[in-house]
Protein backbone atom coordinates (compact mmCIF):
# COMPACT_ATOMS: atom_id res chain seq x y z
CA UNK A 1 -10.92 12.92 -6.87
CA UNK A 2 -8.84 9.69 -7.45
CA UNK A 3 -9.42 6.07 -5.51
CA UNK A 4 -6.78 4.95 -3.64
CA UNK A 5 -6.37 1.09 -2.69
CA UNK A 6 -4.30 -0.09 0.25
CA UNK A 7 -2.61 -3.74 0.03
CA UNK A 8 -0.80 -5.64 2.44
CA UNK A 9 2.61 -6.23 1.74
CA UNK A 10 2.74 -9.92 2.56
CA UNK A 11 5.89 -11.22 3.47
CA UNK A 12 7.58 -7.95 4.42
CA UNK A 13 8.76 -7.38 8.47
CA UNK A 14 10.10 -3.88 7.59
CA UNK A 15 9.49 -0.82 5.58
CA UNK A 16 13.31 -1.73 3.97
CA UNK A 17 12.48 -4.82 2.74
CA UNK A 18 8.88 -3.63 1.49
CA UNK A 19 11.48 -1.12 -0.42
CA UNK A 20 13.90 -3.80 -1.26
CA UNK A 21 10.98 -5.93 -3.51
CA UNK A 22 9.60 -3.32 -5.01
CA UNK A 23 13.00 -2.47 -6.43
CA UNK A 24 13.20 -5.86 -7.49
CA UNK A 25 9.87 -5.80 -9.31
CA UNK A 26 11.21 -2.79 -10.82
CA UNK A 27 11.16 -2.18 -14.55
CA UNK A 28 14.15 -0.48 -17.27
CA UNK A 29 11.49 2.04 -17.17
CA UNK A 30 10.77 3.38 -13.67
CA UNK A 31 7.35 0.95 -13.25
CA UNK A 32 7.23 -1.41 -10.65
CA UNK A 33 4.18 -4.23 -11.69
CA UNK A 34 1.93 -5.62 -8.87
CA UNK A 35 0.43 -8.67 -9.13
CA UNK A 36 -2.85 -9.31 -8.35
CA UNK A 37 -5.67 -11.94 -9.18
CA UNK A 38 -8.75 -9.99 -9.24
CA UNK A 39 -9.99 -7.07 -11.50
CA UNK A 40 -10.90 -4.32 -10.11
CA UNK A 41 -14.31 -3.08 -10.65
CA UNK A 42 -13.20 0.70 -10.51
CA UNK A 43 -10.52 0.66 -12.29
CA UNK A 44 -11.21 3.87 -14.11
CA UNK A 45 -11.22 5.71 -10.54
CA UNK A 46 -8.22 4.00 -9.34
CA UNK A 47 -5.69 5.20 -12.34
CA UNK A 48 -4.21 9.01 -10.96
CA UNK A 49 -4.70 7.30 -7.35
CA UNK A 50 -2.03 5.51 -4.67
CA UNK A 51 -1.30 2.04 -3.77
CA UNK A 52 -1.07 2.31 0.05
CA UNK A 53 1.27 -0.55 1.65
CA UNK A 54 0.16 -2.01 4.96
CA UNK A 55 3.23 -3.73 6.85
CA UNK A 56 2.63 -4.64 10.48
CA UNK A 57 -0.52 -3.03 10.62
CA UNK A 58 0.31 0.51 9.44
CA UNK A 59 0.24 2.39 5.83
CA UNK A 60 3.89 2.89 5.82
CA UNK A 61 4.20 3.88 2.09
CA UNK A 62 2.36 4.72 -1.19
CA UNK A 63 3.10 4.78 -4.78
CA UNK A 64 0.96 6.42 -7.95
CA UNK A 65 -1.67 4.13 -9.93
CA UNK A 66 -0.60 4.50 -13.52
CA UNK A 67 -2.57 1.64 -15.04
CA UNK A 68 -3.67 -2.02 -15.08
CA UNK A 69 -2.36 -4.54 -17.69
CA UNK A 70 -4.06 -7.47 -18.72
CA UNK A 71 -1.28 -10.94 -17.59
CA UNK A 72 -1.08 -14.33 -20.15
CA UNK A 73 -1.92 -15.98 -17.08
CA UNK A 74 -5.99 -14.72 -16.13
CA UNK A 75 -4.40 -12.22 -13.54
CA UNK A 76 -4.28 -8.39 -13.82
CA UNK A 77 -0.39 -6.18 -12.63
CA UNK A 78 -1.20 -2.83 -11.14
CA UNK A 79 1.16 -0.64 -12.81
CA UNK A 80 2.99 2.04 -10.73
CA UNK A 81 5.49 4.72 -10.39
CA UNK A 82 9.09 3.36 -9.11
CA UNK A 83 9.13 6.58 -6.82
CA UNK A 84 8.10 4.98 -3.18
CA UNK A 85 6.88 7.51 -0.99
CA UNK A 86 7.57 6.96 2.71
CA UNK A 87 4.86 8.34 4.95
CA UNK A 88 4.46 8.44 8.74
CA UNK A 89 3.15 5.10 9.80
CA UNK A 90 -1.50 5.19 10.10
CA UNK A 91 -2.65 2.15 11.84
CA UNK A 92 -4.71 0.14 9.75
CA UNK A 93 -5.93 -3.79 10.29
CA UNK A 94 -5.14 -6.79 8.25
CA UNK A 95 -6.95 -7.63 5.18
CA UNK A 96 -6.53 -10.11 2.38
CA UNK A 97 -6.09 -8.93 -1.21
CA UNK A 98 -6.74 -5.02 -1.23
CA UNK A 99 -9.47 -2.26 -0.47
CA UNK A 100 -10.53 0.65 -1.67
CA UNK A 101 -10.22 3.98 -0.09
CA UNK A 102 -11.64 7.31 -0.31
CA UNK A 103 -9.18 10.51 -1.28
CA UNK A 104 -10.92 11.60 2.09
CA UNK A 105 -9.66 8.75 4.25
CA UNK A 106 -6.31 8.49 2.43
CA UNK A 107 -3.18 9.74 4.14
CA UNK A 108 -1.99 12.68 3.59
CA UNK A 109 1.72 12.32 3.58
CA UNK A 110 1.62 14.27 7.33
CA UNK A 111 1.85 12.98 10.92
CA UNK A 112 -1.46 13.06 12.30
CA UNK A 113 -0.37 14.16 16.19
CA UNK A 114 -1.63 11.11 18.02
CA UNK A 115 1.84 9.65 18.29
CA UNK A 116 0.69 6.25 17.00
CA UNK A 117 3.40 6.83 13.93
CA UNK A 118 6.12 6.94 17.23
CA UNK A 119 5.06 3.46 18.72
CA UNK A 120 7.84 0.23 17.77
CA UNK A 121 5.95 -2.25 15.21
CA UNK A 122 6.27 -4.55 17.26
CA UNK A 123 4.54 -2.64 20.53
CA UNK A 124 1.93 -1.47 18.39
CA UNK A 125 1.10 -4.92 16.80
CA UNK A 126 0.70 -6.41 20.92
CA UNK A 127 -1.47 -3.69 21.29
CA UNK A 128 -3.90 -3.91 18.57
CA UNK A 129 -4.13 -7.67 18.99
CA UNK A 130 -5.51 -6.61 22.68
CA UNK A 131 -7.75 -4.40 21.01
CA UNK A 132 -6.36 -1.05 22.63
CA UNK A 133 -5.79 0.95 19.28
């Protein structure tokens, strides 16, 4: 069973511009690198796994793990496939950098029935700052 890690995608107001960088970040070979500053300490469990984007407070999209390069500069790229994958919107909070998350708690690519995936971005951000979801 793979790790998963879900990151923020800082920056982006919209799934389309989340897509939009990532195409820019692309590579001539189909990998798009990912920046980050810290190593992860289960990296080993976290190739074969997704990178889960948060924007507006929902896991909008995911992409495979393929590896992690070492940068020139002390920081480490999380290497994965160019394929996006669009899935239907799971609330999630805020955090900085990225978490880890179980195969168990990771979405599944299916809408989950409690309509939350239906809400506007911007009705469902007002109502998790008042604590309702």
């Amino acid at each position: 069973m793979p790790l998963h890690l879900t990151k923020v995608a800082v920056g982006c107001a919209s799934v389309e511009a989340l897509e939009n960088r990532l195409a820019r970040r692309a590579t001539t070979s189909g990998e798009v690198k990912v920046p980050t500053r810290m190593r992860p300490k289960r990296m080993a469990e976290l190739i074969g796994g997704s990178l889960h984007w948060i924007v507006k407070h929902r896991i909008v999209a995911r992409q495979q793990i393929l590896r992690f390069d070492d940068r020139n500069d002390g920081r480490i790229d999380i290497v994965c496939s160019g394929n996006v994958e669009l899935i239907p919107p799971r609330p999630k909070r805020a955090h900085q950098g990225w978490r880890y998350l179980d195969d168990d708690d990771a979405p599944t690519g299916e809408d989950d029935g409690s309509g939350m995936s239906d809400l506007p971005p911007r009705m469902y951000a007002k109502l998790a700052g008042l604590g309702l979801v």
